[in-house]
N, C-alpha and C. Protein backbone atom coordinates (compact mmCIF):
# COMPACT_ATOMS: atom_id res chain seq x y z
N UNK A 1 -23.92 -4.75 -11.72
CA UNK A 1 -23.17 -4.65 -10.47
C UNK A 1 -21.81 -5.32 -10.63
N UNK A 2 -21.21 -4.78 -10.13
CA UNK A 2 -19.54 -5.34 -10.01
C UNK A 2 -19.56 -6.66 -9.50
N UNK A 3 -18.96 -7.74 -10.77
CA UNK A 3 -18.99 -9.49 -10.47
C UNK A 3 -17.62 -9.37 -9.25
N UNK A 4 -16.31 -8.79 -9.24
CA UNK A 4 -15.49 -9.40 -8.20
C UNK A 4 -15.65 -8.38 -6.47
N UNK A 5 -16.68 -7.98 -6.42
CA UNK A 5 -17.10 -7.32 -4.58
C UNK A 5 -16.82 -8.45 -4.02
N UNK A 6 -17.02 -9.31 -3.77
CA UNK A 6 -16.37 -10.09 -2.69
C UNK A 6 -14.68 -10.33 -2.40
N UNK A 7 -13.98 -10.18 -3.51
CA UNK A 7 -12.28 -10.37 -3.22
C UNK A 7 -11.99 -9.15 -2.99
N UNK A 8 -13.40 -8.12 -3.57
CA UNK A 8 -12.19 -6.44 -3.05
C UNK A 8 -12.50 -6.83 -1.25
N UNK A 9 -13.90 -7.23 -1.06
CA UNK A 9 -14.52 -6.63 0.55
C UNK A 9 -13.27 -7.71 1.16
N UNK A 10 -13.31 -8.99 0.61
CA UNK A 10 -11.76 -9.78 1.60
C UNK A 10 -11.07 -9.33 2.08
N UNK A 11 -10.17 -8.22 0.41
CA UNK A 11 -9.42 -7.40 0.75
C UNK A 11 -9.26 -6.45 1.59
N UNK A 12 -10.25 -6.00 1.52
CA UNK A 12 -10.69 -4.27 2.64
C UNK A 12 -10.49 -5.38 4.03
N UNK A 13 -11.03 -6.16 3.83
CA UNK A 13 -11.23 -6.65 5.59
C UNK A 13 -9.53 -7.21 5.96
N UNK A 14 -8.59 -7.35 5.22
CA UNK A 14 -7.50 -7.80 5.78
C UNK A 14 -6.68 -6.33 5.49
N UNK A 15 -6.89 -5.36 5.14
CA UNK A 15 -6.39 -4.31 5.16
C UNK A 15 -6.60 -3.49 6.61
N UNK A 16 -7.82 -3.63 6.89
CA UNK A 16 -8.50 -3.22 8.38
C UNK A 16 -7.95 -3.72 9.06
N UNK A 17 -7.52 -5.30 8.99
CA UNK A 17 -7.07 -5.98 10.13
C UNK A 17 -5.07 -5.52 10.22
N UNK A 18 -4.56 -5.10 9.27
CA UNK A 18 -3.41 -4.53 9.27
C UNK A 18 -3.23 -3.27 9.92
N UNK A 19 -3.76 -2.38 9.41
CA UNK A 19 -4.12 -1.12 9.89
C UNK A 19 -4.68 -0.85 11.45
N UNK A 20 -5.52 -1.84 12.18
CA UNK A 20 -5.85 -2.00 13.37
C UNK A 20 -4.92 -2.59 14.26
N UNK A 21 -4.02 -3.30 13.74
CA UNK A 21 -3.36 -3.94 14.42
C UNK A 21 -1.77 -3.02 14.25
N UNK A 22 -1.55 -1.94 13.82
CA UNK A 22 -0.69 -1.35 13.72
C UNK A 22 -0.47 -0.01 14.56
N UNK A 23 -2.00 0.13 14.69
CA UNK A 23 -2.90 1.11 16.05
C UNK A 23 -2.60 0.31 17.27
N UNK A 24 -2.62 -0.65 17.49
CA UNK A 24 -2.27 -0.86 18.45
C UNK A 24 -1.00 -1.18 19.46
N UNK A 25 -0.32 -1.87 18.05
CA UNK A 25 1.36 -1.55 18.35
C UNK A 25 1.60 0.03 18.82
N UNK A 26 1.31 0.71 17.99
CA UNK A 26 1.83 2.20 18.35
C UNK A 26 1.41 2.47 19.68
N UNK A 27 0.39 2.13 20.61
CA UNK A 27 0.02 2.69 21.48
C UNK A 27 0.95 1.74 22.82
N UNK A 28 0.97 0.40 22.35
CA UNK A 28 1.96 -0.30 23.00
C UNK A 28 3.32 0.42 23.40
N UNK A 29 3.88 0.86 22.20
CA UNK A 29 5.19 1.30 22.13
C UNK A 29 5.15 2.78 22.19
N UNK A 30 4.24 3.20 22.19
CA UNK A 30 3.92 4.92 22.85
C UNK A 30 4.80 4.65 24.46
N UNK A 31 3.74 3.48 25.12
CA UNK A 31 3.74 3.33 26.69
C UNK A 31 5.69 3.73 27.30
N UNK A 32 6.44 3.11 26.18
CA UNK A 32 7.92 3.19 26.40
C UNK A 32 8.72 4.20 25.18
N UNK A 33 7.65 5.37 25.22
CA UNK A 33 8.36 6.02 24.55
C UNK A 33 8.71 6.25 23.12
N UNK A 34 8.36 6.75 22.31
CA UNK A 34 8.18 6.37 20.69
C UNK A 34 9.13 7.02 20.47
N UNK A 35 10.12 6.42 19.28
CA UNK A 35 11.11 7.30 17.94
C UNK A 35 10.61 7.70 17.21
N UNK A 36 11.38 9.21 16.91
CA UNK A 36 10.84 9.42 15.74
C UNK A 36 10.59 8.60 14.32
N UNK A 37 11.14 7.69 14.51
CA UNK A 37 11.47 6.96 13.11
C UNK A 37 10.31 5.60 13.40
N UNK A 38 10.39 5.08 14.69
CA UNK A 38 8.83 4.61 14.50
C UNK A 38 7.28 5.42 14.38
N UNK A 39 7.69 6.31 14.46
CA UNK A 39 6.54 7.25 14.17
C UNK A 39 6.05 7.33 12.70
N UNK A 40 7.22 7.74 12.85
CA UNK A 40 7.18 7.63 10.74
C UNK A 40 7.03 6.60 10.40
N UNK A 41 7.19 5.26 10.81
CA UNK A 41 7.19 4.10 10.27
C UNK A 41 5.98 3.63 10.72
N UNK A 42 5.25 3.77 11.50
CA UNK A 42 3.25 3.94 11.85
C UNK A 42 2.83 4.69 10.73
N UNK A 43 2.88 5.86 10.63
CA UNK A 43 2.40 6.70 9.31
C UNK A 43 2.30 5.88 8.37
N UNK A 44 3.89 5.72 8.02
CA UNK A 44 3.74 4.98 6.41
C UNK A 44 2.75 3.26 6.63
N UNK A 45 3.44 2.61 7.16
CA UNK A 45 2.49 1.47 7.92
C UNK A 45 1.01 1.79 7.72
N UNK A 46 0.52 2.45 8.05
CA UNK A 46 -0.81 2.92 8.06
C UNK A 46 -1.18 3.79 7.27
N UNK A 47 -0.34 4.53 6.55
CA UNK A 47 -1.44 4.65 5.29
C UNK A 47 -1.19 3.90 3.80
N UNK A 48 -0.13 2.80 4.31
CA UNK A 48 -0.41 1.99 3.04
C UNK A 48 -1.05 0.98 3.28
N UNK A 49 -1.28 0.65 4.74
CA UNK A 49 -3.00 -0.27 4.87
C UNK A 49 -4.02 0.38 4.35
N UNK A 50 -4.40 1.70 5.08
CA UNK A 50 -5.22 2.48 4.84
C UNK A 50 -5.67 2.74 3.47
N UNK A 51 -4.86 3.00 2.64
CA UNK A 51 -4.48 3.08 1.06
C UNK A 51 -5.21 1.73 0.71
N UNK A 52 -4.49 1.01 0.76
CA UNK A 52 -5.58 -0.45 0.49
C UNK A 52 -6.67 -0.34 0.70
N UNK A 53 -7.33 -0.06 1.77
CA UNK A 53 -8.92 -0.08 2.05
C UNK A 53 -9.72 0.87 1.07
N UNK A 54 -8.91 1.99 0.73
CA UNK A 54 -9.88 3.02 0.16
C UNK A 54 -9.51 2.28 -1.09
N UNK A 55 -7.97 1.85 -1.59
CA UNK A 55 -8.66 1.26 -3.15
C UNK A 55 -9.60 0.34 -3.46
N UNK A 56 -9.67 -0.43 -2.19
CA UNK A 56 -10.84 -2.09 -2.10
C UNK A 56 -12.18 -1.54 -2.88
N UNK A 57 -12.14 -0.26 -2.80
CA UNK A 57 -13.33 0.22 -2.75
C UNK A 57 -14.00 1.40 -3.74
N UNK A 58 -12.77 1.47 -4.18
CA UNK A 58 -12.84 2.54 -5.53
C UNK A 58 -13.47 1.99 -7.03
N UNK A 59 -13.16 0.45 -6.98
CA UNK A 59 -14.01 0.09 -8.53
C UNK A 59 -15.51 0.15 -7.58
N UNK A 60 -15.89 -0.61 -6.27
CA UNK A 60 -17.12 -0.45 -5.97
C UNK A 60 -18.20 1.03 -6.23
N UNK A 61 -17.14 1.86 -6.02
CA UNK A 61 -17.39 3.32 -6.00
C UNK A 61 -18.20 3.20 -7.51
N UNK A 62 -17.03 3.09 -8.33
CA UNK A 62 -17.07 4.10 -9.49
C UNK A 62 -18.36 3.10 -10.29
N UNK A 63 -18.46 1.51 -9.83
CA UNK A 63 -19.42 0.69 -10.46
C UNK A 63 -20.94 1.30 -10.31
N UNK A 64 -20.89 1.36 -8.59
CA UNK A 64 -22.35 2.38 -8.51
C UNK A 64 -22.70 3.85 -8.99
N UNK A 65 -21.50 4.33 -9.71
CA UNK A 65 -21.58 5.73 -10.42
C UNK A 65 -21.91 5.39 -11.88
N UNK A 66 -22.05 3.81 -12.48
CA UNK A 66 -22.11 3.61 -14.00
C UNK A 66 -21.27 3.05 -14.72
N UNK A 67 -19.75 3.62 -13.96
CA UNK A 67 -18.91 2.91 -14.60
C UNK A 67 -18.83 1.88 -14.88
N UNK A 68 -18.14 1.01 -16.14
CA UNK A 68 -18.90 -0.68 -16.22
C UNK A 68 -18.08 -1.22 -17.21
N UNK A 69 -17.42 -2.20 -17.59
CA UNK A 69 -16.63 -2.59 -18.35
C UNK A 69 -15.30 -2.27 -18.29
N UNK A 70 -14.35 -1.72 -19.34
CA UNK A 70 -12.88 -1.48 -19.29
C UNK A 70 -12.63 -0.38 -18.40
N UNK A 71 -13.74 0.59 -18.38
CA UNK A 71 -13.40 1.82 -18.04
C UNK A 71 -13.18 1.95 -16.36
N UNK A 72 -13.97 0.47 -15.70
CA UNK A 72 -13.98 0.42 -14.75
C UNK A 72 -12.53 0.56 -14.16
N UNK A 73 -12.04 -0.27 -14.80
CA UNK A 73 -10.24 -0.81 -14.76
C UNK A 73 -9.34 0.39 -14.56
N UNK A 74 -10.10 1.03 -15.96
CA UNK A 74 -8.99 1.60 -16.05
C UNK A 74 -8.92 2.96 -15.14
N UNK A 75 -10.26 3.97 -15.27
CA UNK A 75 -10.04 4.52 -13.88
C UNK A 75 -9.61 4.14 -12.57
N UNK A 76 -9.84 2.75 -12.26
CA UNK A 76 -9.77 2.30 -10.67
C UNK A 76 -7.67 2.60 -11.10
N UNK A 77 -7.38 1.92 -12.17
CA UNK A 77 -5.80 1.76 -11.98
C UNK A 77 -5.43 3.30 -11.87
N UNK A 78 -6.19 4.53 -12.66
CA UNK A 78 -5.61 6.09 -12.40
C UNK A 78 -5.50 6.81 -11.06
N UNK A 79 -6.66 5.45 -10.10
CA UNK A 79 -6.44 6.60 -9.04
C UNK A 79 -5.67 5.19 -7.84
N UNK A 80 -5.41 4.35 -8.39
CA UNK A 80 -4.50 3.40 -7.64
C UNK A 80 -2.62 4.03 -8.10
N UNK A 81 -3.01 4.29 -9.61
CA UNK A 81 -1.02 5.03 -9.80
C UNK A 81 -1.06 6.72 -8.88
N UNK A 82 -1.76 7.26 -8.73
CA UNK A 82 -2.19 8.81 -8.41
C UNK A 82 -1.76 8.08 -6.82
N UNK A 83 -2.06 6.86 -6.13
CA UNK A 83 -2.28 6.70 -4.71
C UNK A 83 -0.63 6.29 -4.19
N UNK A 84 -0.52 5.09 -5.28
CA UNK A 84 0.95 4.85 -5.45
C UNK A 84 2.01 6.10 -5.49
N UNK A 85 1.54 7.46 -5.97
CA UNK A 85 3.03 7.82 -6.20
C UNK A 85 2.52 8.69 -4.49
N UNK A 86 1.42 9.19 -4.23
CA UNK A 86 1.66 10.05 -2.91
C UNK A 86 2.19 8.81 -1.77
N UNK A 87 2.16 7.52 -1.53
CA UNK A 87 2.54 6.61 -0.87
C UNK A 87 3.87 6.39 -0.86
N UNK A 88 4.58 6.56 -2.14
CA UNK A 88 6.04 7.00 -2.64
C UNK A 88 7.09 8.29 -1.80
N UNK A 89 6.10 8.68 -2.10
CA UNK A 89 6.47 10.46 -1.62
C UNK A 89 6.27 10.05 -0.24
N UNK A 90 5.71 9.71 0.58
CA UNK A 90 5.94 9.68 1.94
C UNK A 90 6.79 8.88 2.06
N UNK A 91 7.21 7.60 1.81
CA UNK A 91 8.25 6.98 1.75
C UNK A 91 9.48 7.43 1.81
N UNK A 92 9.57 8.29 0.66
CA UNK A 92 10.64 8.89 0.55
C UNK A 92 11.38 9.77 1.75
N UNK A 93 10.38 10.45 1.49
CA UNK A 93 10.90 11.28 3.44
C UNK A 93 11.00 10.91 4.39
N UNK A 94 10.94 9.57 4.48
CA UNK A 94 11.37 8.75 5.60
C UNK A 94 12.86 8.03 5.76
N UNK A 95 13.60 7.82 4.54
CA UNK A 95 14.36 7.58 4.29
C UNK A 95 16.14 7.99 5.26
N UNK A 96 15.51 9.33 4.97
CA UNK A 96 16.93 10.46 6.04
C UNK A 96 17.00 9.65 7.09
N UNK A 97 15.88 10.06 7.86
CA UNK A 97 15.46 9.65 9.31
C UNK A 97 16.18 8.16 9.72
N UNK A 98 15.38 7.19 8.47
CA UNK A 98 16.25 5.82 9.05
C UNK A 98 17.75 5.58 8.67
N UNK A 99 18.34 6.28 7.65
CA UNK A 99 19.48 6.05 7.64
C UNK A 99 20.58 6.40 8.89
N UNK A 100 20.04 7.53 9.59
CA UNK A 100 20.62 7.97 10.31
C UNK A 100 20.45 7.43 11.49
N UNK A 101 19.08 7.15 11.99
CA UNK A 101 18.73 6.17 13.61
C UNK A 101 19.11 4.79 13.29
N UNK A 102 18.88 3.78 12.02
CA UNK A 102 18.85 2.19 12.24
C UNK A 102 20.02 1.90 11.48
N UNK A 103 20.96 1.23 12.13
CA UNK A 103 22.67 1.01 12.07
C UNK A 103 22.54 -0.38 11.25
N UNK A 104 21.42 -0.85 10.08
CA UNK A 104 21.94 -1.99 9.22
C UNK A 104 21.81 -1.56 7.79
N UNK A 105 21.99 -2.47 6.85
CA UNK A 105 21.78 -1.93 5.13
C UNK A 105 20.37 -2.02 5.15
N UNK A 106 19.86 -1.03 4.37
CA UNK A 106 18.58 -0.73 4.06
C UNK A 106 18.23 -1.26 2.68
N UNK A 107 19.70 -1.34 2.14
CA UNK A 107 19.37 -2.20 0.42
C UNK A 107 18.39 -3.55 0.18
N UNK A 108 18.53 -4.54 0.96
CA UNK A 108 17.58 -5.27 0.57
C UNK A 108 15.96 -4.58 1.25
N UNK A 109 15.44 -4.45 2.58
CA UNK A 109 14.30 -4.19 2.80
C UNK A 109 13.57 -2.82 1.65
N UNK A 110 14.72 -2.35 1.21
CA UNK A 110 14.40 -1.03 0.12
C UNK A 110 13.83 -1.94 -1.06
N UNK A 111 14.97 -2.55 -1.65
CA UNK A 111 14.32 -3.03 -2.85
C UNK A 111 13.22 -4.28 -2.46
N UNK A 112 12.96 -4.67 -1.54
CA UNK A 112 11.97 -5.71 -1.38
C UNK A 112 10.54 -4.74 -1.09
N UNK A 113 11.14 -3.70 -1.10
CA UNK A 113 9.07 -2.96 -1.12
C UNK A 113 9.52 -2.05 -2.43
N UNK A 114 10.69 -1.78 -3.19
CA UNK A 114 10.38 -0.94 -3.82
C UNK A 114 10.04 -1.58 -5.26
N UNK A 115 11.14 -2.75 -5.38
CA UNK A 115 10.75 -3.54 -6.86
C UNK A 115 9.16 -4.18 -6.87
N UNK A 116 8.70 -3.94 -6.22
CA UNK A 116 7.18 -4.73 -6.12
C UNK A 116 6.26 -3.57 -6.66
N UNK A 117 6.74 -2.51 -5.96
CA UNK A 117 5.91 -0.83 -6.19
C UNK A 117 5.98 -0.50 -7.55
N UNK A 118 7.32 -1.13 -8.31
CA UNK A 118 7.36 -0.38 -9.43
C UNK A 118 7.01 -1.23 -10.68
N UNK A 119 6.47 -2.33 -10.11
CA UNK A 119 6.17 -3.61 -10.79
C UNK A 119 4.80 -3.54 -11.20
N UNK A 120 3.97 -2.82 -9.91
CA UNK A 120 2.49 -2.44 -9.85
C UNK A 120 2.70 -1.22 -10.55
N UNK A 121 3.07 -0.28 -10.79
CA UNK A 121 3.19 1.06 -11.31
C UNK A 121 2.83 0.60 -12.68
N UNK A 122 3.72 -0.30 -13.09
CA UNK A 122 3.92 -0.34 -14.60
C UNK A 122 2.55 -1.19 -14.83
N UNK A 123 2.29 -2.32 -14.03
CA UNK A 123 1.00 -2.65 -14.20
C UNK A 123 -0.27 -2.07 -14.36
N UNK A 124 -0.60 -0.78 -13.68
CA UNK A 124 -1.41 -0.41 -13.71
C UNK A 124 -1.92 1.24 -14.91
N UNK A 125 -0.18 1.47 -15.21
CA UNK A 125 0.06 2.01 -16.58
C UNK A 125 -0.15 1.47 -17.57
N UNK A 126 0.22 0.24 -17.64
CA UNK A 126 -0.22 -0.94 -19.01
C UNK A 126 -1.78 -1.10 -18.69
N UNK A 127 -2.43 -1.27 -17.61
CA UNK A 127 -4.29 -1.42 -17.42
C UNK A 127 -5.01 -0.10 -17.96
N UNK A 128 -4.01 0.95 -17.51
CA UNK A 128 -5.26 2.25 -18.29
C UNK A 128 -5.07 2.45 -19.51
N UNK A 129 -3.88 2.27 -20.20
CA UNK A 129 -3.36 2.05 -21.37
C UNK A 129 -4.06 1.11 -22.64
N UNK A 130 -4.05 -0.14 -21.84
CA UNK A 130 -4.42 -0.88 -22.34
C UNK A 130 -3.75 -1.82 -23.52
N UNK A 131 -2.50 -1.41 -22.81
CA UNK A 131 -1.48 -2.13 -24.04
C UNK A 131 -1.28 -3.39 -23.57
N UNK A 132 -0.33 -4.65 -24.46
CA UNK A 132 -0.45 -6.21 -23.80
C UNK A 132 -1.83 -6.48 -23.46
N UNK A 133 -2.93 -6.04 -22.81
CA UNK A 133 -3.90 -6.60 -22.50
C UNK A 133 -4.99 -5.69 -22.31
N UNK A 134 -6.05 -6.38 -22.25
CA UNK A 134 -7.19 -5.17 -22.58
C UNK A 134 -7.22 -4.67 -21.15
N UNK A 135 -8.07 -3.57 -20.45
CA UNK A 135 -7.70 -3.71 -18.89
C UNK A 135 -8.96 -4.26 -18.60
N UNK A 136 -7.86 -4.46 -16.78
CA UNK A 136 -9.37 -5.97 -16.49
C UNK A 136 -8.61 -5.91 -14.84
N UNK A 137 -9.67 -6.35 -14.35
CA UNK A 137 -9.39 -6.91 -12.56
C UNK A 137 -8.16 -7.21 -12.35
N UNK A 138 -7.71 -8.27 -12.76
CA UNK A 138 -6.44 -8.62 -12.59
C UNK A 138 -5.38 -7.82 -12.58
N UNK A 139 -5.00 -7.00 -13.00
CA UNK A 139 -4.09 -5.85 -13.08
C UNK A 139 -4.56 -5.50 -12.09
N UNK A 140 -5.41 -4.95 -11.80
CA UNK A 140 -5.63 -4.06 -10.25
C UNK A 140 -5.68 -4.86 -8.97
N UNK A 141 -6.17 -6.14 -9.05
CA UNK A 141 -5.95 -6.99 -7.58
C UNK A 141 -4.58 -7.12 -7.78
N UNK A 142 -3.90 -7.19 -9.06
CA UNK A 142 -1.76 -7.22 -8.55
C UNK A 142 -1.91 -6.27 -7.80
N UNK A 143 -2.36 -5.13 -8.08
CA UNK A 143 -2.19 -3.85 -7.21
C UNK A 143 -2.23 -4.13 -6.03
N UNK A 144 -3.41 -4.25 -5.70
CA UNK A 144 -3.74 -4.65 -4.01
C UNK A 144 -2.84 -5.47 -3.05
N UNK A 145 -2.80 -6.69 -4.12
CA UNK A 145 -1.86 -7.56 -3.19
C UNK A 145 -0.45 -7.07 -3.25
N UNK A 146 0.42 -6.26 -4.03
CA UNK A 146 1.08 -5.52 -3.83
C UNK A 146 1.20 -4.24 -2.81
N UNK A 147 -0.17 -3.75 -2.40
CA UNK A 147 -0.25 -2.99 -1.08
C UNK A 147 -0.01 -3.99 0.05
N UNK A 148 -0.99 -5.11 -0.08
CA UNK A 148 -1.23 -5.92 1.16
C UNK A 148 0.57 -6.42 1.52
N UNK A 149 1.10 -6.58 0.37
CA UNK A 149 2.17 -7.15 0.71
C UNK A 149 3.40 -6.05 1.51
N UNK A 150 3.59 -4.77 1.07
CA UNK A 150 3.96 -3.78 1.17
C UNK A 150 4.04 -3.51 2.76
N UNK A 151 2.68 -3.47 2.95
CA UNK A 151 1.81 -3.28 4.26
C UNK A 151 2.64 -4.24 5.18
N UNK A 152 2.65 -5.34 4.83
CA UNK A 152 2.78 -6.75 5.50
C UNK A 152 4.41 -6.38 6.20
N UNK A 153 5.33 -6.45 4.75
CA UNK A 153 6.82 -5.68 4.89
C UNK A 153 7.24 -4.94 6.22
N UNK A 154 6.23 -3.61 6.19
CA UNK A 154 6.79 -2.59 6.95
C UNK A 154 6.65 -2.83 8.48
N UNK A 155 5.43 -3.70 8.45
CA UNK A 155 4.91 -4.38 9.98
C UNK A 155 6.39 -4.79 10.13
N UNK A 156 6.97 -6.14 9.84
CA UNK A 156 7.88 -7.04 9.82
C UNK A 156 9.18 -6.18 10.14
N UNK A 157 9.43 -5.02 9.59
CA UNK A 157 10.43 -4.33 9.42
C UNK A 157 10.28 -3.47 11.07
N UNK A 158 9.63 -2.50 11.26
CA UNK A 158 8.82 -1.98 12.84
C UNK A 158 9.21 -3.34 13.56
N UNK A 159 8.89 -4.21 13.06
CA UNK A 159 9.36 -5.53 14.64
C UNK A 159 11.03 -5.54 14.80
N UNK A 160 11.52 -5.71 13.41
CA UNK A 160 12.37 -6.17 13.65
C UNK A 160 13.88 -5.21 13.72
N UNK A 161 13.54 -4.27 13.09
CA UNK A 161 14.59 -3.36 12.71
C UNK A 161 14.50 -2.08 13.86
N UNK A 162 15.13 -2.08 14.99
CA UNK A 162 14.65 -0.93 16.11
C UNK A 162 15.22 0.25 16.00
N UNK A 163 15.61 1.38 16.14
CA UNK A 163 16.17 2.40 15.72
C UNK A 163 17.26 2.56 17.03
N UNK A 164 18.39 3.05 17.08
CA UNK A 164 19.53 3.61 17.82
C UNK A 164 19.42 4.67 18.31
N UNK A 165 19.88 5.04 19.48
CA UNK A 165 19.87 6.58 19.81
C UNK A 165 20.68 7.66 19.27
């Protein structure tokens, strides 16, 4: 059985608590009317919580399928880079939208979720790889806490950054 289930289930449970609590903002800010660009910014918000929860849960997956040792790793990191780049891709198309509604530089909040993304990318390319290090947990909880953190970001950003008419 998989020795680290308890730091993924932590994980899953503070991913839930992101994701729930991002459901509820939206419905708050439904009441007065939603932007498009907070809309989009719920989406992405929520499915890179969301994203977290289902990876919390993907070595659990693949452990009760047999998987067991390196291989565990290293699949969990193929479908954490596979999750990373569709999380990317929505990102991306969000981009237009805020340049055009929110009237500040986007350069730092950009590179403060994007250098982290591409930090985990390469991490989790070097875990299936197996180059520098054999693969192992650690490479993939960077992952996570790189969602959790991500996650954390965009909340912060939705508070603080409001969009223009």
């Amino acid at each position: 059985m998989l020795e680290v289930r308890e730091e993924l289930l932590t994980i899953a449970e503070i991913s839930i608590g992101i994701a729930g609590f991002s459901g509820v903002m939206a419905v708050f800010l439904q009441q007065g009317g939603l932007h498009i660009v907070d809309r989009l910014r719920f989406i992405n918000l929520f499915t890179t919580a969301f994203s977290t929860l289902v990876l919390t849960f993907v070595p659990i997956a693949f452990s009760h399928a047999g998987v067991q040792g390196e291989r565990l790793w290293v699949y969990s990191s193929l479908v954490m880079t596979f999750a990373w780049a569709l999380n990317s891709s929505l990102g991306a198309r969000m981009l237009p939208y805020l340049r055009e509604h929110v009237s500040h530089s986007l350069t730092l909040p950009r590179t403060a979720i994007i250098a982290p993304g591409v930090l985990n990318l390469v991490a989790q390319v070097l875990n299936v790889g197996g180059w520098f290090w054999e693969p192992g947990f650690l490479a993939y909880l960077f992952g996570l806490i790189v969602y959790m953190y991500a996650a954390g970001l965009m909340f912060v950003y939705v508070v603080l950054f409001r969009p223009h008419e």
